[in-house]
Protein backbone atom coordinates (compact mmCIF):
# COMPACT_ATOMS: atom_id res chain seq x y z
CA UNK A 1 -34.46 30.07 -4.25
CA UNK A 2 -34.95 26.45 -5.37
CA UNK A 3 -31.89 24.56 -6.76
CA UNK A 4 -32.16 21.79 -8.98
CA UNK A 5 -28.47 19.40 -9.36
CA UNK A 6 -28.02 16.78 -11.51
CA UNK A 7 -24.82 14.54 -10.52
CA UNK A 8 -22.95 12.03 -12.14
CA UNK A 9 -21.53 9.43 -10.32
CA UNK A 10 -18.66 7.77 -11.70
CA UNK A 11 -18.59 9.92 -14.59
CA UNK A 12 -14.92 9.83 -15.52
CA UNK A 13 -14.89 6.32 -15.46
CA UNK A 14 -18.23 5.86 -17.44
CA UNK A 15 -16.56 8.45 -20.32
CA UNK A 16 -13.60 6.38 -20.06
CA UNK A 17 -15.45 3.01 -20.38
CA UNK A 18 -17.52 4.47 -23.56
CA UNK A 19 -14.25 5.33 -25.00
CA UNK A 20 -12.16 2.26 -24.79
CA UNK A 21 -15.29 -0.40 -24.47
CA UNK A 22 -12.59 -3.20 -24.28
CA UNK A 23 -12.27 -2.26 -20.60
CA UNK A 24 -15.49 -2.97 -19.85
CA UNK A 25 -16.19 -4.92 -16.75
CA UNK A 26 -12.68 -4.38 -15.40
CA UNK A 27 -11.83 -1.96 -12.59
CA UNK A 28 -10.68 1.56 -14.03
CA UNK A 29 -8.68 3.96 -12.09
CA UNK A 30 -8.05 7.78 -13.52
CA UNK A 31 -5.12 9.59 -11.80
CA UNK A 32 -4.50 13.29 -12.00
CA UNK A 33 -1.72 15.20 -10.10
CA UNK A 34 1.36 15.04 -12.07
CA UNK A 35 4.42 13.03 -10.55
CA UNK A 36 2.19 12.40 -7.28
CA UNK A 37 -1.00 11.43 -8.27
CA UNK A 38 -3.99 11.36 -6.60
CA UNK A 39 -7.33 9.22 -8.17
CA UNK A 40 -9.74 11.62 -9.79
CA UNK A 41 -12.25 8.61 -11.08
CA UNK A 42 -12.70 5.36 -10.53
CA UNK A 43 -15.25 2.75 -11.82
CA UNK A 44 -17.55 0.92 -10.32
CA UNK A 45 -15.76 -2.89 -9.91
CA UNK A 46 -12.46 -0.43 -8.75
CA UNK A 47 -14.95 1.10 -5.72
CA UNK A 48 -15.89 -2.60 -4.47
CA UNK A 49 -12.19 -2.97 -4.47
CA UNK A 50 -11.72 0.28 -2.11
CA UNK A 51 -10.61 2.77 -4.49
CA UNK A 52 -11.86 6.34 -3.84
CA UNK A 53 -11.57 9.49 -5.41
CA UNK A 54 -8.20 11.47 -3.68
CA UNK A 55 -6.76 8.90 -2.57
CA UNK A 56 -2.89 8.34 -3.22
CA UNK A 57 -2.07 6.46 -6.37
CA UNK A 58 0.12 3.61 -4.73
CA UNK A 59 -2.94 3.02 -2.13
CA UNK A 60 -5.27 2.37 -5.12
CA UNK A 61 -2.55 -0.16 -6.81
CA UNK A 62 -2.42 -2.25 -3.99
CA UNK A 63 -6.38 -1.91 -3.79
CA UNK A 64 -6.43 -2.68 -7.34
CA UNK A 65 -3.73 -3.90 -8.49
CA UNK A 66 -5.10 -5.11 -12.13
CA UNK A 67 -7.17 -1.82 -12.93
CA UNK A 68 -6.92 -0.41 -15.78
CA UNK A 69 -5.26 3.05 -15.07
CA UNK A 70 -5.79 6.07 -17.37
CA UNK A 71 -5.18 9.99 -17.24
CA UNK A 72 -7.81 12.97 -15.70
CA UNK A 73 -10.12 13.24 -18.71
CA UNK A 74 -11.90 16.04 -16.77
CA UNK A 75 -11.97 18.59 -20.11
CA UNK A 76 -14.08 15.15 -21.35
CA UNK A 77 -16.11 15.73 -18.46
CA UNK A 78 -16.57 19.42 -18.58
CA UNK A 79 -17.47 19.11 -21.79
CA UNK A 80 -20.45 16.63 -21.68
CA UNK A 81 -21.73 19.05 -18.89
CA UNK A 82 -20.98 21.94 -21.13
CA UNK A 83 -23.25 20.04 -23.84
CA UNK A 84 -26.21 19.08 -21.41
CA UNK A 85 -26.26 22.91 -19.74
CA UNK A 86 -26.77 23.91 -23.74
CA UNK A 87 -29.74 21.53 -23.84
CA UNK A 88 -31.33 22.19 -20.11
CA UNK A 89 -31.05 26.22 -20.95
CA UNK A 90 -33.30 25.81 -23.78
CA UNK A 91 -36.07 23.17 -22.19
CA UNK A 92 -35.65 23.73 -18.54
CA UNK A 93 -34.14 26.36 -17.15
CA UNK A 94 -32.23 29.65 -18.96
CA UNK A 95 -30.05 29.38 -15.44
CA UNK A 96 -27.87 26.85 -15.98
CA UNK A 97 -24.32 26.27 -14.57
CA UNK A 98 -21.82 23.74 -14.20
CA UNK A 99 -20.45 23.34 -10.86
CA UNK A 100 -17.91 20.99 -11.18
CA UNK A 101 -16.46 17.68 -12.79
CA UNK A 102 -19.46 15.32 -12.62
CA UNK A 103 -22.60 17.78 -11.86
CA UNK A 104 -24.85 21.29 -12.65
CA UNK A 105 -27.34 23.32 -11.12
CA UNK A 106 -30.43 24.32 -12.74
CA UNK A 107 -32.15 27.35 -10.80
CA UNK A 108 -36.22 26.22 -10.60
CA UNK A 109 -37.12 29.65 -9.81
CA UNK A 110 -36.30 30.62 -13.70
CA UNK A 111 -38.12 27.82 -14.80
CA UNK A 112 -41.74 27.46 -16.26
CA UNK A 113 -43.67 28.51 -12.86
CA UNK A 114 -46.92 26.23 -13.40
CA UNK A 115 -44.24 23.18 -13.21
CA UNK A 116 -44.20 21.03 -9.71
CA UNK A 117 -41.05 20.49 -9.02
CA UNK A 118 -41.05 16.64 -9.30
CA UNK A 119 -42.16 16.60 -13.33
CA UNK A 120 -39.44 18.87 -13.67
CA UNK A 121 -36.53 17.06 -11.76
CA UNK A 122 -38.27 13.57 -13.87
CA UNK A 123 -37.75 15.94 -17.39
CA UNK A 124 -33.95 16.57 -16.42
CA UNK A 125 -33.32 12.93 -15.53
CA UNK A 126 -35.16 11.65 -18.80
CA UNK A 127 -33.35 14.31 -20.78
CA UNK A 128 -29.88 13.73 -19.33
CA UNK A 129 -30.59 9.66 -20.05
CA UNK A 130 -31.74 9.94 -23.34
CA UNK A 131 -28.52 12.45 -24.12
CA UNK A 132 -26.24 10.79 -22.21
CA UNK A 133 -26.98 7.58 -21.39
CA UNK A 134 -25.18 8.06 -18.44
CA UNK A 135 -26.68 7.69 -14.58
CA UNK A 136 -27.67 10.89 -13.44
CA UNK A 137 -29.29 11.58 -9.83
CA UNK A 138 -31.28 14.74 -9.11
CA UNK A 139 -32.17 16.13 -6.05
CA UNK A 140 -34.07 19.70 -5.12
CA UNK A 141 -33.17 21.94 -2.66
CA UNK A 142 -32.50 25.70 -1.42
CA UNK A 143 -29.28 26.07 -1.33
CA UNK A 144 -26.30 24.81 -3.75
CA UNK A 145 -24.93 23.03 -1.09
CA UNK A 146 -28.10 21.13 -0.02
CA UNK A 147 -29.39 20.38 -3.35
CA UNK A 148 -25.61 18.22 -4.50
CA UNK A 149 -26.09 16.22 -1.05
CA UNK A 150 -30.02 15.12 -2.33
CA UNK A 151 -28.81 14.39 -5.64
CA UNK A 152 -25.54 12.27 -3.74
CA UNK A 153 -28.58 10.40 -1.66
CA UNK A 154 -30.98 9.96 -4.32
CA UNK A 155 -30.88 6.72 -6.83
CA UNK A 156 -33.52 6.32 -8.98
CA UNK A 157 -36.20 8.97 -8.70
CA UNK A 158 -35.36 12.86 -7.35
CA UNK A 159 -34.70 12.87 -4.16
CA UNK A 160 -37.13 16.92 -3.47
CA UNK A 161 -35.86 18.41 0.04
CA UNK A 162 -38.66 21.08 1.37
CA UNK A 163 -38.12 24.79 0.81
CA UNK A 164 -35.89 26.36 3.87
CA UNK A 165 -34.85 29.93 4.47
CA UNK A 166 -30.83 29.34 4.15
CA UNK A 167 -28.14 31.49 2.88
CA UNK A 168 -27.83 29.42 -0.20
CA UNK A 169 -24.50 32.23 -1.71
CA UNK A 170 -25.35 33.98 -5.17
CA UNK A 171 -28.26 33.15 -7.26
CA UNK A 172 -27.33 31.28 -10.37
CA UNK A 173 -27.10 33.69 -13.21
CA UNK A 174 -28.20 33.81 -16.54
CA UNK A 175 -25.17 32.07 -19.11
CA UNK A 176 -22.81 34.48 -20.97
CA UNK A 177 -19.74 33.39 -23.07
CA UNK A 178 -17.26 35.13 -20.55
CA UNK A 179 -13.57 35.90 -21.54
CA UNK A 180 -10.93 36.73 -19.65
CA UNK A 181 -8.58 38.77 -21.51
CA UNK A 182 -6.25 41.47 -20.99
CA UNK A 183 -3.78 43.34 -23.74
CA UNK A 184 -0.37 45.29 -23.18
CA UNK A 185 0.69 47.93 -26.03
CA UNK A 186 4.40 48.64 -25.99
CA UNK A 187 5.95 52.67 -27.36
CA UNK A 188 7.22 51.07 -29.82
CA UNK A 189 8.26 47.79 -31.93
CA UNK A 190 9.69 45.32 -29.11
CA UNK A 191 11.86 42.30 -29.52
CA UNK A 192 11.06 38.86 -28.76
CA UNK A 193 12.33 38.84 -25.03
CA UNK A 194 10.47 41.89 -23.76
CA UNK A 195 7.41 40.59 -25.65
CA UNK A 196 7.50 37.30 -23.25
CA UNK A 197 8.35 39.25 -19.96
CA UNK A 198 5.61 41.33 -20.95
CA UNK A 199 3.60 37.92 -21.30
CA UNK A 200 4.39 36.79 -17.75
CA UNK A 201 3.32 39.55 -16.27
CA UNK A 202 -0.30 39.47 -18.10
CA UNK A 203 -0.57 35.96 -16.97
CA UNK A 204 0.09 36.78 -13.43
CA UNK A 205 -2.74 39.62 -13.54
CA UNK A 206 -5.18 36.78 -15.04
CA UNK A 207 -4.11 34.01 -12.36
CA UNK A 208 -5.38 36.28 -9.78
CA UNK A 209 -8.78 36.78 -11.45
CA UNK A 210 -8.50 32.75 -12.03
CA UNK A 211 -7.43 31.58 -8.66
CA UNK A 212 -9.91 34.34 -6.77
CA UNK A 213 -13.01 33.07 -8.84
CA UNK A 214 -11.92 29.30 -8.36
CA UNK A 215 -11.99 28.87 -12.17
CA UNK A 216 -10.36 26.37 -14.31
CA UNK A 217 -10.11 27.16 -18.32
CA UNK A 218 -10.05 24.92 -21.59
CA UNK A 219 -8.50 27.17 -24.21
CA UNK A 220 -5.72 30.15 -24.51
CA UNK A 221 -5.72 32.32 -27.16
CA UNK A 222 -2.06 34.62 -27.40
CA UNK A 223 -2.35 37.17 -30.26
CA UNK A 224 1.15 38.86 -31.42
CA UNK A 225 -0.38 42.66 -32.61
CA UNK A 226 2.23 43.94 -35.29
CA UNK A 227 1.86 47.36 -37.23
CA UNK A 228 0.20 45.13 -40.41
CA UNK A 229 -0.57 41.64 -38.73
CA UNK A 230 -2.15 39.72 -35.97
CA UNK A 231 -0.77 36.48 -35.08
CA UNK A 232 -3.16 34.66 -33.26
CA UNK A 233 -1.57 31.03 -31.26
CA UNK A 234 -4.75 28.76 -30.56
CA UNK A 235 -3.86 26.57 -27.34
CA UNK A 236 -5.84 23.44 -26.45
CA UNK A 237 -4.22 21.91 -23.36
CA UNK A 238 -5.77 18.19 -22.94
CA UNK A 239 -6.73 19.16 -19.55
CA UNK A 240 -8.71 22.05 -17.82
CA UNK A 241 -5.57 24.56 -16.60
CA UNK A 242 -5.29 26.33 -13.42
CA UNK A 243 -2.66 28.40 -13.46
CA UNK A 244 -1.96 30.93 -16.63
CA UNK A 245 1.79 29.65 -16.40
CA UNK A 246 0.84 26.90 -18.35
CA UNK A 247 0.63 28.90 -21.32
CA UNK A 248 4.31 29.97 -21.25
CA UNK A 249 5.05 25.73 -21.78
CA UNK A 250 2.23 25.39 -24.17
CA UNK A 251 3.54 28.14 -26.22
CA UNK A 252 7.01 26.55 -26.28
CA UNK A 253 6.05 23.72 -27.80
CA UNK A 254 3.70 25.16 -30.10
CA UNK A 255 5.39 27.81 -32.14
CA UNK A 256 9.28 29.24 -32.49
CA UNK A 257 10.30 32.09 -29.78
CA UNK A 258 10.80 34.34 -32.85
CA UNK A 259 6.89 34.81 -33.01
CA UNK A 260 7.01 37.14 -30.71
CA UNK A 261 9.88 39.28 -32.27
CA UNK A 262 8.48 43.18 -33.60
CA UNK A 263 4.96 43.43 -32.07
CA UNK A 264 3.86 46.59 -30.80
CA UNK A 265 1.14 45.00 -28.69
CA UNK A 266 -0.05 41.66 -27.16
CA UNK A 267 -2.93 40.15 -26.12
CA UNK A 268 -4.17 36.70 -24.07
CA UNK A 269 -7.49 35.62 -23.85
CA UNK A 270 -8.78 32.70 -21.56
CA UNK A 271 -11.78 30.88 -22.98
CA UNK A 272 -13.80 28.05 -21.99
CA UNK A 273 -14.08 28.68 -18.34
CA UNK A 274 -15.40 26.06 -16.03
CA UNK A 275 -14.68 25.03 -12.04
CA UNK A 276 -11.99 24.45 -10.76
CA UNK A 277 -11.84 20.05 -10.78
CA UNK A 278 -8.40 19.86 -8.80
CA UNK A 279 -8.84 16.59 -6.91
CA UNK A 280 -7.67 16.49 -3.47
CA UNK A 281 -5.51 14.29 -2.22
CA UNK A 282 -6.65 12.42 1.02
CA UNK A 283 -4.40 10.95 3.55
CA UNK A 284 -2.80 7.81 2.25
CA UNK A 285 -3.38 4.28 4.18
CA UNK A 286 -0.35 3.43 6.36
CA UNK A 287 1.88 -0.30 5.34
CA UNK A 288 1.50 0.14 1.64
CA UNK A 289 4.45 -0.48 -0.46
CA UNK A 290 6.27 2.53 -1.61
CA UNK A 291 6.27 2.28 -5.25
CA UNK A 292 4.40 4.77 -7.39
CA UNK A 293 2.21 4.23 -9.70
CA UNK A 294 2.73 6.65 -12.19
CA UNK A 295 0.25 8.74 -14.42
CA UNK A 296 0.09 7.54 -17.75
CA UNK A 297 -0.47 8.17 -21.34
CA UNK A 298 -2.05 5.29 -22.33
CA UNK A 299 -4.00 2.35 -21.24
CA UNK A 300 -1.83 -0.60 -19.49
């Protein structure tokens, strides 16, 4: 098996940049994590300043303090990836899959066969560029693992590791649009409380599927079934969810509890799957000040 990746580095922070091109230049930190956040991007002039990826928010203020600091914009991330995997399955490679926040493997074995492996790593780098514009690194290797730590040492040109017999895990499979979805019919017409009990307990049977396949997921659909209607709820969290219970405070603020009042039957669907792009937090610095820097919703 030969494994193709194409990394990102810096990607939040380049997404963020393009976005908001008034912060150009200036050190950008992007914090994820809730009321103890952790860094899950940082540019370029915030890494000569020390700022890493998991690292505690107050250790990258007083690294940084005049960065720019913004919120996860991982679903921007996922989404760029989900765009170039489109592209690489129809020119490259049907085996395509996105691995995480800022890179993809390509499986060469499903590729054109009378293709050395260096035109095609030079292909995915010009294609990525010229679809992108971002700074994408390549390397080639057998094994998942081995092929993100080439494309992590190479800069400009593919960095092409030679074949090994290793126990690389699964081979990368061909794409389908998967679902995960599950539906619970009630004896009869149900009132709006046992309709969200029932809901909880749906959710719970999909977190285990989620958590068990390290999956992350973009959209929830939750479809009320009456005897002459289907009320379908469209949820579009602004971040990649991990855990189904989400949906329960999504749903509050997105329609009235009466909305689930005289269904015979209900339904939840999780689209969009990707990774799972939780950041980890890393131990935090000792003799830093103890304020917190907060996660916020807009540029400071």
């Amino acid at each position: 098996m030969r494994i193709l990746c194409l990394w990102f580095p810096r990607m939040a922070a380049t997404l963020a940049v393009k976005q908001r091109p008034q912060l150009k230049g200036r050190p950008v930190v992007l914090l994820s994590g809730g009321p103890n956040p952790v860094v899950s991007g940082c540019s370029v002039e915030a890494t000569a300043r020390g700022v890493r990826c998991g690292m505690a928010a107050t250790e990258a203020q007083s690294l940084a303090p005049a960065a720019a600091v913004l919120p996860d914009n991982a679903s921007a991330c996922l989404d760029e990836l989900e765009r170039l995997a489109l592209i690489f399955r129809h020119r490259i490679s049907e085996r395509a899959e996105i691995a995480g926040r800022d890179h993809l493997f390509l499986d060469l074995t499903a590729a054109a066969p009378d293709q050395p492996e260096a035109a095609l790593a030079a292909r995915v780098i010009s294609l990525a560029r010229a679809w992108t514009a971002l700074d994408g690194r390549v390397g080639v290797a057998s094994s998942r693992r081995a092929a993100l730590e080439a494309a992590q040492a190479a800069r400009r040109f593919a960095l092409i590791l030679p074949p090994e017999d290793l126990a690389g895990g699964p081979a990368i499979g061909a794409y389908r649009d998967e679902v995960l979805a599950v539906e619970r019919a009630f004896a009869s017409v149900t009132d709006a409380a046992r309709t969200r009990a029932a809901l909880v307990r749906m959710l719970s049977q999909l977190q285990v599927i989620l958590s068990a396949r390290r999956q992350s997921y973009r959209e929830a659909v939750v479809s009320i079934i009456r005897d002459d209607t289907i009320v379908p709820v469209t949820l579009r969290p602004h971040r990649p969810l991990h855990e189904t219970g989400a949906v329960i405070d999504l749903l509050r603020r997105a329609v009235d509890g009466e909305v689930f009042a005289g269904a015979i039957a209900v339904r939840v669907e999780l689209r969009r799957l990707g990774p799972d792009v939780r950041v980890k937090a890393g131990v935090q610095a000792a003799g830093h000040p103890p304020e917190r820097l907060r996660e916020p919703a807009a540029v400071r």
